[in-house]
Each structure stands twice: as structure tokens, then as C-alpha cells.
C-alpha atoms as a PDB file:
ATOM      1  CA  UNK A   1       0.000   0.000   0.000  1.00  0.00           C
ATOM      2  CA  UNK A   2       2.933   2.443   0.886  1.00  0.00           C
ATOM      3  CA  UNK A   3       4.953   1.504  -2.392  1.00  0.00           C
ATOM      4  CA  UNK A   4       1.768   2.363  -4.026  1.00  0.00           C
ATOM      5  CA  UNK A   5       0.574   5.783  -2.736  1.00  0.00           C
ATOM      6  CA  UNK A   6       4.622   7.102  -3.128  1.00  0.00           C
ATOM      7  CA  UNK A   7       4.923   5.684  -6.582  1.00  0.00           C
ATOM      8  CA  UNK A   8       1.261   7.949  -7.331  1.00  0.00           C
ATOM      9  CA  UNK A   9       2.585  10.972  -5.664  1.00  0.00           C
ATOM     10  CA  UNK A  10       5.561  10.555  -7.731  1.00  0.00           C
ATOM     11  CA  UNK A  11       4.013  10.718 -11.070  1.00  0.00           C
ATOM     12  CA  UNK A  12       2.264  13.821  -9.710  1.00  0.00           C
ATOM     13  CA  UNK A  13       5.205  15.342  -9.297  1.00  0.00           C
ATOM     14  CA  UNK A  14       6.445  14.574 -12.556  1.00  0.00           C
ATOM     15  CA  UNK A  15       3.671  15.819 -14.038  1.00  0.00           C
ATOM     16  CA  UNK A  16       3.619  18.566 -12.056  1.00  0.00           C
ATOM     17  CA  UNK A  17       7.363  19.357 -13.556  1.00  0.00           C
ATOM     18  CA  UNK A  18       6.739  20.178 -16.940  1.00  0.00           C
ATOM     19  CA  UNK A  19       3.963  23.002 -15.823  1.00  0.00           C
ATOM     20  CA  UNK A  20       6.513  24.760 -13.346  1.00  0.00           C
ATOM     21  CA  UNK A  21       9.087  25.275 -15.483  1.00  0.00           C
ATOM     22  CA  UNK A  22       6.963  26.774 -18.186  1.00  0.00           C
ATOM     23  CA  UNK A  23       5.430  28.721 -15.690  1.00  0.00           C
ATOM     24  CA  UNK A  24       9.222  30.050 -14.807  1.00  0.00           C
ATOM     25  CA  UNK A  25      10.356  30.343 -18.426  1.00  0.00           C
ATOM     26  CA  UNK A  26       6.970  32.803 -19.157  1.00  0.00           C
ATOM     27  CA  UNK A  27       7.126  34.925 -16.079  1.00  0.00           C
ATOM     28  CA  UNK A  28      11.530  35.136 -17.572  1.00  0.00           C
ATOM     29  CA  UNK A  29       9.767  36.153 -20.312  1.00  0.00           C
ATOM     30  CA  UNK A  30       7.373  38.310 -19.326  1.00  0.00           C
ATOM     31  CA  UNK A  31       9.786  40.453 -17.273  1.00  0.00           C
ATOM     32  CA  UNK A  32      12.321  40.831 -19.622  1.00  0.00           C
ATOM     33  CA  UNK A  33       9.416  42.343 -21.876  1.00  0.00           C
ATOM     34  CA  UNK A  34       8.432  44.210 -19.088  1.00  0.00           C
ATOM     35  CA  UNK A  35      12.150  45.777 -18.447  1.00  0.00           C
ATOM     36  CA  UNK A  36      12.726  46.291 -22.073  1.00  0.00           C
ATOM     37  CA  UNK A  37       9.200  48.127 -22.315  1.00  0.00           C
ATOM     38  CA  UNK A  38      10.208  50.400 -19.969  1.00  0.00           C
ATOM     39  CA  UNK A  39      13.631  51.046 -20.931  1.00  0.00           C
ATOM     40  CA  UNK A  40      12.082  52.342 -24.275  1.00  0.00           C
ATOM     41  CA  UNK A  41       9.485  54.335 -22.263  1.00  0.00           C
ATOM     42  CA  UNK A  42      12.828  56.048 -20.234  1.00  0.00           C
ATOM     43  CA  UNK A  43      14.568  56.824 -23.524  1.00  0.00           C
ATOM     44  CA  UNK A  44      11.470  58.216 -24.864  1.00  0.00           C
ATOM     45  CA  UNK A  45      10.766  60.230 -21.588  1.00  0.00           C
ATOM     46  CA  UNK A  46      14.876  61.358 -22.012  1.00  0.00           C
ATOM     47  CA  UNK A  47      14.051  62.572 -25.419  1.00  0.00           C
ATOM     48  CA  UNK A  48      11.170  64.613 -24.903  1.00  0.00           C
ATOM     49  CA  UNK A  49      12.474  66.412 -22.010  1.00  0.00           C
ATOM     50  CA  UNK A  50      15.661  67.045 -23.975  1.00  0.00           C
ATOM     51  CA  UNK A  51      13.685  68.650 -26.662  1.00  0.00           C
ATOM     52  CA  UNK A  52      11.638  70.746 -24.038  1.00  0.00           C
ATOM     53  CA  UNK A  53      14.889  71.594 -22.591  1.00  0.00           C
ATOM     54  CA  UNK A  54      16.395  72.543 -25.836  1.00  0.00           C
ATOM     55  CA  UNK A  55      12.983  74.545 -26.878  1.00  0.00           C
ATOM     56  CA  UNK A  56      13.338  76.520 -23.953  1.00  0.00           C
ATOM     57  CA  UNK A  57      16.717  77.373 -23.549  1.00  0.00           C
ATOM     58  CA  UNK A  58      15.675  78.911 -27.827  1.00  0.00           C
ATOM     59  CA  UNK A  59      12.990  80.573 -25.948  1.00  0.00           C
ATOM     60  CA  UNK A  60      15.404  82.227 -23.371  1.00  0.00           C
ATOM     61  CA  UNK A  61      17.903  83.130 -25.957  1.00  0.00           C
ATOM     62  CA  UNK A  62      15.401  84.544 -28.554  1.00  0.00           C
ATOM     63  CA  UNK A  63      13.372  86.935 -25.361  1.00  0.00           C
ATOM     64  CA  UNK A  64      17.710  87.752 -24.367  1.00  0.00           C
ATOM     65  CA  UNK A  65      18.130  88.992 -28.156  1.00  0.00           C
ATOM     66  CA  UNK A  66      14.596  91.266 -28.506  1.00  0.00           C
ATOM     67  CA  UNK A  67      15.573  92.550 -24.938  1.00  0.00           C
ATOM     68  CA  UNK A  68      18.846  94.181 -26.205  1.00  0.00           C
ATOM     69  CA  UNK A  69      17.579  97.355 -26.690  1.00  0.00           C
ATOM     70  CA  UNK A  70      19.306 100.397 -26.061  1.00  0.00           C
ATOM     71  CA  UNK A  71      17.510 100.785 -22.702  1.00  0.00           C
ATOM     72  CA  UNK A  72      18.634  97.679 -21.554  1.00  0.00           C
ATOM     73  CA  UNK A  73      22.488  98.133 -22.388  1.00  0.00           C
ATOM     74  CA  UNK A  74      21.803 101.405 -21.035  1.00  0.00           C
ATOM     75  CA  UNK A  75      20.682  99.827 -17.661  1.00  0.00           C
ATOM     76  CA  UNK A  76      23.835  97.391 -18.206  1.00  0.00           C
ATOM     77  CA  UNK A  77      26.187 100.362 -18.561  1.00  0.00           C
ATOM     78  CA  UNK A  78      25.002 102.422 -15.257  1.00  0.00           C
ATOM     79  CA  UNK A  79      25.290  98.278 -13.303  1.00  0.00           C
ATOM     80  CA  UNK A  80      28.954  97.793 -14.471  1.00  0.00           C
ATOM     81  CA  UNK A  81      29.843 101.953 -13.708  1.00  0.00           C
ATOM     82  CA  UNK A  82      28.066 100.894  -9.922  1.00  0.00           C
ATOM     83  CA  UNK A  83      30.193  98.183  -9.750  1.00  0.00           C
ATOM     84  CA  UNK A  84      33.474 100.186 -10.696  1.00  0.00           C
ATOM     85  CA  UNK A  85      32.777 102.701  -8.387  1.00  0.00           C
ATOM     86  CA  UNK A  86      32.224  99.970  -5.460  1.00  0.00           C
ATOM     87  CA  UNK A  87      35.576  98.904  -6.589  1.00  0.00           C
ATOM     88  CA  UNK A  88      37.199 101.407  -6.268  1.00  0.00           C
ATOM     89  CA  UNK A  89      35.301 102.749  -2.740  1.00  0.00           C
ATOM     90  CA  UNK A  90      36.311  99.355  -1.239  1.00  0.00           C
ATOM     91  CA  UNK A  91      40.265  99.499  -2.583  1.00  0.00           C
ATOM     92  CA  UNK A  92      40.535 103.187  -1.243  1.00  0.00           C
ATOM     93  CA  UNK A  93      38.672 102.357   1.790  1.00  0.00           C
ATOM     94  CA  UNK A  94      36.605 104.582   2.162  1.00  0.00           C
ATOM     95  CA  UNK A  95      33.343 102.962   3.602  1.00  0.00           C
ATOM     96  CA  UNK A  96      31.846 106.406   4.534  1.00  0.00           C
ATOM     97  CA  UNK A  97      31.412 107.361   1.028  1.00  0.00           C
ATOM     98  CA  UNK A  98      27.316 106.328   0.315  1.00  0.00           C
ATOM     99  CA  UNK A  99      26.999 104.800  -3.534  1.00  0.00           C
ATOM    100  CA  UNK A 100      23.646 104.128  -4.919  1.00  0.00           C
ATOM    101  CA  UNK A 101      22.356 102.828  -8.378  1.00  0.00           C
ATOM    102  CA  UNK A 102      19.524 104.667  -9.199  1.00  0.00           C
ATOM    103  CA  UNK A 103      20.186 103.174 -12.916  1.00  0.00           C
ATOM    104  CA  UNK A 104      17.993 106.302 -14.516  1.00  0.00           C
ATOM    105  CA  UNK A 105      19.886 109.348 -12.979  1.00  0.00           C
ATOM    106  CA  UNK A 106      23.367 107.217 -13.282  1.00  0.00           C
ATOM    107  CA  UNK A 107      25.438 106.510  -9.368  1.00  0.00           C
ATOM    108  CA  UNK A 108      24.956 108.475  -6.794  1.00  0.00           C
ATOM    109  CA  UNK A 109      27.706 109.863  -4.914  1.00  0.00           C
ATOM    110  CA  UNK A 110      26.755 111.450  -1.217  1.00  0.00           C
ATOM    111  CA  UNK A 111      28.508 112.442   2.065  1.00  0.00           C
ATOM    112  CA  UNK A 112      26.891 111.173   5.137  1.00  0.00           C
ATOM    113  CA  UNK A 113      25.237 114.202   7.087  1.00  0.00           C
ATOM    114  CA  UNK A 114      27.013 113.056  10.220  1.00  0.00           C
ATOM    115  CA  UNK A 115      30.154 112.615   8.665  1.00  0.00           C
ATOM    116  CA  UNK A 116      31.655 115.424  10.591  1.00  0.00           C
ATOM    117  CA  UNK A 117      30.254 116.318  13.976  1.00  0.00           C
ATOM    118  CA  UNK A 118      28.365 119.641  14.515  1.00  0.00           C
ATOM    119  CA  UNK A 119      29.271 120.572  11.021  1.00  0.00           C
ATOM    120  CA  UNK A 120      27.415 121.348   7.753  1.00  0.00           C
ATOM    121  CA  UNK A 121      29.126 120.990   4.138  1.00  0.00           C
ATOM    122  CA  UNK A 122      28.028 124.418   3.784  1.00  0.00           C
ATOM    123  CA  UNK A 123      27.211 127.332   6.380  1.00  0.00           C
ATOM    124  CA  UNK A 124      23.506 128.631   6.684  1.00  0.00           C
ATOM    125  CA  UNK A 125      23.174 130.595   3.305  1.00  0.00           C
ATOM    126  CA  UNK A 126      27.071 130.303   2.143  1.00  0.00           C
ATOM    127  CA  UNK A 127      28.263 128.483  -1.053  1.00  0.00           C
ATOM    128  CA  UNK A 128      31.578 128.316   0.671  1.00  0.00           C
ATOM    129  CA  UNK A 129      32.754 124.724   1.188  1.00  0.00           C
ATOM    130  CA  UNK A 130      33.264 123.955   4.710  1.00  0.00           C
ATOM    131  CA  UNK A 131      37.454 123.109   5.206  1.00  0.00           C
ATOM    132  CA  UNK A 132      36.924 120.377   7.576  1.00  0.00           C
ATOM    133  CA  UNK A 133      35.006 118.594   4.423  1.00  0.00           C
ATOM    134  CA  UNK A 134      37.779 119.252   2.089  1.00  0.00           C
ATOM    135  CA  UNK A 135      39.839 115.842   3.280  1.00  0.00           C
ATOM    136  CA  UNK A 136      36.624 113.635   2.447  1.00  0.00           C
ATOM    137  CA  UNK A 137      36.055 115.033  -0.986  1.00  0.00           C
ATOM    138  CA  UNK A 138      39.878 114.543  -1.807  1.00  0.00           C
ATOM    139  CA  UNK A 139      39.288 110.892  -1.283  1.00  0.00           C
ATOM    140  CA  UNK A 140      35.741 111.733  -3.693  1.00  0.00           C
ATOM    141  CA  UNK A 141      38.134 113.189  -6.426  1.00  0.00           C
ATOM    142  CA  UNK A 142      40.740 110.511  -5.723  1.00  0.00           C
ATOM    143  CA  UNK A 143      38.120 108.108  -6.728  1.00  0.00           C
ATOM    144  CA  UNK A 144      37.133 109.505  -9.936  1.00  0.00           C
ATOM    145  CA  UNK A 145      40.475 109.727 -11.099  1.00  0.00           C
ATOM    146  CA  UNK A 146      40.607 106.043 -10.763  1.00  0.00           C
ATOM    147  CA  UNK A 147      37.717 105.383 -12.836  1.00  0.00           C
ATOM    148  CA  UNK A 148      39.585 106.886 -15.346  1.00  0.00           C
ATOM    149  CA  UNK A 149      37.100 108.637 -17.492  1.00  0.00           C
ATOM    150  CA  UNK A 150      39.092 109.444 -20.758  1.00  0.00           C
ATOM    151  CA  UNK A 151      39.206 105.493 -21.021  1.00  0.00           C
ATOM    152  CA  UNK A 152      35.440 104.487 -19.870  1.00  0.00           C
ATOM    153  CA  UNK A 153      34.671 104.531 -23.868  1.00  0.00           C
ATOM    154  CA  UNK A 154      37.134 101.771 -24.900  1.00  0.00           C
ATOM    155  CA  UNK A 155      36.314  99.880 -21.584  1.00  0.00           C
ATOM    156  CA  UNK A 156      32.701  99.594 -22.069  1.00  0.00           C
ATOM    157  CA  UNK A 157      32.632  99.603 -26.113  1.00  0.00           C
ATOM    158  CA  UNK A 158      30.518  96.695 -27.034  1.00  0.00           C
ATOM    159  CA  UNK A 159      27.591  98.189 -24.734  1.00  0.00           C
ATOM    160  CA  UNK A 160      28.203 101.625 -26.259  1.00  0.00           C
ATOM    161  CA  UNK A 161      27.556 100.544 -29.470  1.00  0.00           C
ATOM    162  CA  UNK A 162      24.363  99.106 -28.559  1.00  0.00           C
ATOM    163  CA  UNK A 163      22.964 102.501 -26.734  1.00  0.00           C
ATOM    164  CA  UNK A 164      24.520 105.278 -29.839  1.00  0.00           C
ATOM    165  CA  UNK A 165      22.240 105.737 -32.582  1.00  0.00           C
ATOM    166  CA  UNK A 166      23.108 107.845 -35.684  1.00  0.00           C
ATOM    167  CA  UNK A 167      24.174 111.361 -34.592  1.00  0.00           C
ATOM    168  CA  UNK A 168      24.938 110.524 -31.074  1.00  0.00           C
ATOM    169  CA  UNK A 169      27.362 109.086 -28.893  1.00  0.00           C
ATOM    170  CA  UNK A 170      27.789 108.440 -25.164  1.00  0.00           C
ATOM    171  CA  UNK A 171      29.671 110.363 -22.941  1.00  0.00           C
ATOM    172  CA  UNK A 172      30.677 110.270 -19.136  1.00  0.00           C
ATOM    173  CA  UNK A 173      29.300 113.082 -17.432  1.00  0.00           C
ATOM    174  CA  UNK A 174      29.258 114.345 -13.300  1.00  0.00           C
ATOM    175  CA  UNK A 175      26.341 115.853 -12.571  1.00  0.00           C
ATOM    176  CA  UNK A 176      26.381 117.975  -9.325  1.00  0.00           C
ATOM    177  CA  UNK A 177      23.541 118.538  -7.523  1.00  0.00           C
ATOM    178  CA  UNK A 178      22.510 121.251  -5.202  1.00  0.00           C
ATOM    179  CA  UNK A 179      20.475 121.317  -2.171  1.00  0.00           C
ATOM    180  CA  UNK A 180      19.165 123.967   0.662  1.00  0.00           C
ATOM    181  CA  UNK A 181      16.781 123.486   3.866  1.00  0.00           C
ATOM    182  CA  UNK A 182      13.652 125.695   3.590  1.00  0.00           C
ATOM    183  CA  UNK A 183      15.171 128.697   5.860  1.00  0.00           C
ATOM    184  CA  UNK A 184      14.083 131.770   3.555  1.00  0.00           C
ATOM    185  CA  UNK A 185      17.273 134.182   2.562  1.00  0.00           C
ATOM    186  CA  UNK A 186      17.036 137.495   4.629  1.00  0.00           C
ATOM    187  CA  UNK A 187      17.080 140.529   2.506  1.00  0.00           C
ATOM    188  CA  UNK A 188      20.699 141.697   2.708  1.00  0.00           C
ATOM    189  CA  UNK A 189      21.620 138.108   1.697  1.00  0.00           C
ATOM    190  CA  UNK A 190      23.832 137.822  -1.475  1.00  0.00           C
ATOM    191  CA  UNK A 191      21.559 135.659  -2.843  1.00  0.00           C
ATOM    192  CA  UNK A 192      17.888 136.083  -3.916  1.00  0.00           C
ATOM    193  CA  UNK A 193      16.520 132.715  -2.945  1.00  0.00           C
ATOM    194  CA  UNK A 194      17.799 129.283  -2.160  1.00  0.00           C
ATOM    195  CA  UNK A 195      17.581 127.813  -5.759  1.00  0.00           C
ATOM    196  CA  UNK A 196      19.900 130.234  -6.517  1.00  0.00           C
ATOM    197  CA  UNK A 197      21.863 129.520  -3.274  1.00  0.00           C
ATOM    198  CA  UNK A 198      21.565 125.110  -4.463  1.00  0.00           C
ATOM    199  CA  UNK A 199      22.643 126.284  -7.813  1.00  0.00           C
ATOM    200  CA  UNK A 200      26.116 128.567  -6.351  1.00  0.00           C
ATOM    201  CA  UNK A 201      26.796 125.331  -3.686  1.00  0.00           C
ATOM    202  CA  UNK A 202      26.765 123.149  -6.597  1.00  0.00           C
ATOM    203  CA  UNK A 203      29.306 125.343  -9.131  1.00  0.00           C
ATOM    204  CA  UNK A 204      31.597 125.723  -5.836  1.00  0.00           C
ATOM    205  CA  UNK A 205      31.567 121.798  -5.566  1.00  0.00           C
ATOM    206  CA  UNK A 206      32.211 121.471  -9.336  1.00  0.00           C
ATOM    207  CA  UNK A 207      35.416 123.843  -9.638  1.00  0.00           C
ATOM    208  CA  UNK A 208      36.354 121.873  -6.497  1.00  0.00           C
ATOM    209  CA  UNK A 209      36.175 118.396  -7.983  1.00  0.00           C
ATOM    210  CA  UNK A 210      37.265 120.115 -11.836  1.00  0.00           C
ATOM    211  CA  UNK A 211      40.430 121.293 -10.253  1.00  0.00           C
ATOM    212  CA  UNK A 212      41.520 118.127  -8.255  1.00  0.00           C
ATOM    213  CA  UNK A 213      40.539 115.688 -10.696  1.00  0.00           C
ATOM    214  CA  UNK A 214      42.104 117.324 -13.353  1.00  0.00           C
ATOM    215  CA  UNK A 215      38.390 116.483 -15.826  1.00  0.00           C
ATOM    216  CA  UNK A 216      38.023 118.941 -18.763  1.00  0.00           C
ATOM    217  CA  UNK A 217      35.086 121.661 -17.800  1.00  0.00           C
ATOM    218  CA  UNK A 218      33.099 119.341 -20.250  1.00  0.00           C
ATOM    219  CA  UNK A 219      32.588 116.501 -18.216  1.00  0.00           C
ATOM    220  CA  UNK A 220      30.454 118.451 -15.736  1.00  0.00           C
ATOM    221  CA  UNK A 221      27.205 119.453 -15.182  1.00  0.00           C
ATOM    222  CA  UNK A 222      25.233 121.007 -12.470  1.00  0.00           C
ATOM    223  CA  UNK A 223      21.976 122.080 -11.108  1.00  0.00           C
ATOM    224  CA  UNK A 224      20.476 123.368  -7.762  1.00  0.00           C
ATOM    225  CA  UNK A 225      16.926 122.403  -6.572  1.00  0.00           C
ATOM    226  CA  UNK A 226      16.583 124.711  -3.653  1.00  0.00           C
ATOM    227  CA  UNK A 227      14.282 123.029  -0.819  1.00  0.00           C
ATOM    228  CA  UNK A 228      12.292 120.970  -3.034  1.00  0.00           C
ATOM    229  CA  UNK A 229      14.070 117.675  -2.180  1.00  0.00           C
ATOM    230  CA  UNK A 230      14.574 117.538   1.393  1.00  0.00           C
ATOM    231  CA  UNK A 231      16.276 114.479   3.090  1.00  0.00           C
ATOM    232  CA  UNK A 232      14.113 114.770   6.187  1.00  0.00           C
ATOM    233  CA  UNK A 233      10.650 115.223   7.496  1.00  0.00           C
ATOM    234  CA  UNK A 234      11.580 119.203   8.298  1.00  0.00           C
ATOM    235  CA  UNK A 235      12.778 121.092   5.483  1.00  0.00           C
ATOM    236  CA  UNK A 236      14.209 123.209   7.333  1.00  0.00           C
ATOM    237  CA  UNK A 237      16.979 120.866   9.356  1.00  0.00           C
ATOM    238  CA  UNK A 238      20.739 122.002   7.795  1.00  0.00           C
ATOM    239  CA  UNK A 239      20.912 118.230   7.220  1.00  0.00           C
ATOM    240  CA  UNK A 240      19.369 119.355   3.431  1.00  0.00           C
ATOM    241  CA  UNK A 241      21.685 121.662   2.962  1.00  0.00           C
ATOM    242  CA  UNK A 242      23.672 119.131   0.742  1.00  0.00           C
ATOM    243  CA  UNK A 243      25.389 117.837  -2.330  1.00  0.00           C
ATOM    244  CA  UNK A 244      24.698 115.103  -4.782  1.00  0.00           C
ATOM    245  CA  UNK A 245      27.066 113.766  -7.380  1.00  0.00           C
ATOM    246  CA  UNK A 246      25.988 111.559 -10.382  1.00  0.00           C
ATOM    247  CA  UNK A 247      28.147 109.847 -12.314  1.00  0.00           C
ATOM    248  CA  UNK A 248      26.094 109.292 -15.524  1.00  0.00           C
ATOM    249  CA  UNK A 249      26.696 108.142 -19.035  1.00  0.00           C
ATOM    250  CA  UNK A 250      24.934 110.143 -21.303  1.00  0.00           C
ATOM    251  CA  UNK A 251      23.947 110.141 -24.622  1.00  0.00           C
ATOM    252  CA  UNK A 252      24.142 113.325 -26.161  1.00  0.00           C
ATOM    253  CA  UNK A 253      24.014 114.804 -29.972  1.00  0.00           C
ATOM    254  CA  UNK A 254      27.242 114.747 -31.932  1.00  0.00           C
ATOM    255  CA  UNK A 255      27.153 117.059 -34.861  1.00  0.00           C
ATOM    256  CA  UNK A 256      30.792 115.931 -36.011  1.00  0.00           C
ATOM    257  CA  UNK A 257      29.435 112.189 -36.701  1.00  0.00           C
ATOM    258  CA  UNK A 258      26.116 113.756 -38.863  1.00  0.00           C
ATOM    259  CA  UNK A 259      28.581 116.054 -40.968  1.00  0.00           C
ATOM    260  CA  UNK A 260      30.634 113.179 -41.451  1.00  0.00           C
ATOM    261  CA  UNK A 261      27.615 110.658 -42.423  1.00  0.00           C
ATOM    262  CA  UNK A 262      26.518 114.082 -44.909  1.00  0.00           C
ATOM    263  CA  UNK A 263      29.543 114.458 -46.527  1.00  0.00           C
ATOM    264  CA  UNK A 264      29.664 110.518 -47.367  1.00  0.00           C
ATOM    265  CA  UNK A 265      26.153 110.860 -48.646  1.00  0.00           C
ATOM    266  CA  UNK A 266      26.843 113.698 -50.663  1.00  0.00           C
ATOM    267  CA  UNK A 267      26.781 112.525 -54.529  1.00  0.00           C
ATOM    268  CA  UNK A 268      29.703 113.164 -56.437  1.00  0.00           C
END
């Protein structure tokens, strides 16, 4: 009875055989189909995100060309002059000096209003420059002789070139600012009011700079705003009695490059 009931089992087994190893050989199967699906799927997923990558990057590159308008070098010009002058405040060492970007009216140069105790840059309705200020604006002229002006043409060319349109060109200017508090001029003053008074502060400051930075007369500008722009809540503090120098490339008309383009037109 034993030798009978193990000789059936074994023929179940043996016919039991055949059926597991298919069974193994098609799930084999079935996963390499599986694993070669989705490899295909991955390179296929690689692909298109390549392409989207590539399509964008054209995308980037195409807005980066139609932005490259005179504007925007313009923009680029006044961020690389910021940066110079940074340079050159953190070489001299001269952390006191205050240096703003305010990218449409160029850098801003200003002298903190505490920067000498119980002193003004200027005397209650004086143009005079006060002496104690004159070692702090040495350093100021010190540092625009660095930036070397004559040379900020060949420096910055390729921007240049995008900003200049027939009949212009770009030129390095310092603007000089003038400012006043709000305390009206008594009548024997020497001057009538204090726009006039903003407008004599900021010549005095010019000649100043003109004569230690050795700039032609042509690289300066000024103007004098009175009390309109006062740094504080009371116009009349001497805190606004001030100075603001802008460092600003400028495009301006040049008449030599039109006769020049006229005379090549001419026929002849």
C-alpha cells in the first residue's frame, strides 16, 4: 500500500514538472518584456524632455536677443559703472562714502550728514565749502580719477555701441547737484533765494572736484533744486543743505558724426 501511494505521488510530481518550469520560463519572459518596455518608455521620456529643454533654452535666448535694446544696455552700462565705483570705494577704503544705483539718474555719490560732527558741508546761506570737508572730498576726487574717465569709452565699447544711434554718442558726465533746507534768505543776503543759493553750492563743488581731478570743464554738469528735495521730514533741518554727485553716461548729440555721415552721402 505504501509503495503504491509514493509511486502515485511521484508521477504527480512529474507531471507537475513540466507546468513549473513553463510557468518560470513565461514569467523570464514576461519580465524581460516588461524591463525592455520600460527602458524604451525612459529613452522616450529622455528625449522629450531634452527637446523641451532645448525649446526653452531657444525661448530664453530669442526673449535675451529682442531685450537688447538700447535701454537695456543702457541699464547694463550704469550696473557695471556701480560696480566700478564699489571697486574702487572698497580698494581706497573709504566705507563712509554712500553709492547708490539709481540706474535712470546714473550713481549716486553722497557724504553722510554726520560725517563730521556739529558741522554742515556748507554754512547757513554760504556756497563756501566747509574746510573740515575738504579731506573727504579729496578721497571723492581721488576716486574719480581712478575710474579713469578718458578710457570708460574703450572699456565699455561693445555696450556703447548698442545705446549710440546715428548722430549721437555716449559720454561720461558728473552731474552735481545742489540742495538747501527751507530757511528763507534774509534781505541783505547775497543771494535772492535758495535755488539760486543750491545752484552757487553746486558750481563751488564742481570747480572743487574740476580742479583736483584734473576732468576737462566738459565733463560736468550742475543744477540746484533749492528746498524741493529735502532728506528729512523738516525742510528746514541744515541736514538738506547738501550735495549730490551723479556719475552718468549720457547720450548726447554729436554734430561731427552727422557732418561726417553728410559728406559721405553727398553725390559726387
Amino acid at each position: 500500500m505504501s509503495l503504491l501511494l509514493l509511486s502515485h505521488v511521484l508521477k504527480n510530481k512529474q507531471n507537475k514538472l513540466p507546468g513549473l518550469v513553463s510557468s518560470d520560463i513565461d514569467n523570464e519572459s514576461s519580465e524581460v518584456k516588461s524591463i525592455k518596455r520600460n527602458r524604451l518608455w525612459l529613452l522616450t521620456y529622455i528625449a522629450l524632455f531634452t527637446s523641451l529643454l532645448a525649446f526653452f533654452i531657444l525661448i530664453i535666448s530669442l526673449v535675451e536677443l529682442e531685450g537688447s535694446t538700447p535701454k537695456r544696455n543702457y541699464q547694463k552700462l550704469v550696473n557695471q559703472l556701480y560696480r566700478d565705483v564699489l571697486y574702487q570705494r572698497n580698494q581706497q577704503a573709504i566705507p563712509w562714502l554712500q553709492v547708490e544705483n539709481t540706474l535712470t539718474k546714473g550713481v549716486r555719490l553722497t557724504l553722510p550728514a554726520d560725517l563730521v560732527s556739529n558741522s554742515s558741508l556748507f554754512a547757513s546761506a554760504r556756497a563756501q565749502i566747509n574746510p573740515r570737508y575738504l579731506p573727504y572730498l579729496q578721497s571723492v576726487a581721488e576716486l574719480l580719477q581712478r575710474l579713469n574717465v578718458d578710457e570708460f569709452r574703450n572699456r565699455n565699447a561693445k555696450l556703447i555701441r548698442g545705446i549710440e544711434t546715428p548722430g549721437t554718442k555716449v559720454k561720461f558726465m558728473i552731474r552735481i547737484e545742489g540742495h538747501t533746507d527751507s530757511q528763507p534768505m534774509a534781505a541783505s543776503a547775497r543771494f535772492k533765494n535758495n535755488v539760486e543759493l543750491s545752484t552757487f553750492r553746486a558750481y563751488a563743488m564742481m570747480e572743487w572736484m574740476r580742479i583736483h581731478t584734473g576732468l576737462a570743464r566738459d565733463h560736468f554738469a550742475i543744477s540746484g533744486y533749492g528746498s524741493f528735495h529735502p532728506l528729512t521730514s523738516n525742510a528746514q533741518e541744515p541736514e538738506n543743505r547738501r550735495i549730490e554727485i551723479y556719475l552718468i553716461p549720457q547720450l548726447i548729440d554729436n554734430p561731427a558724426a552727422v557732418a561726417v555721415e553728410n559728406e559721405l552721402e553727398r553725390p559726387r
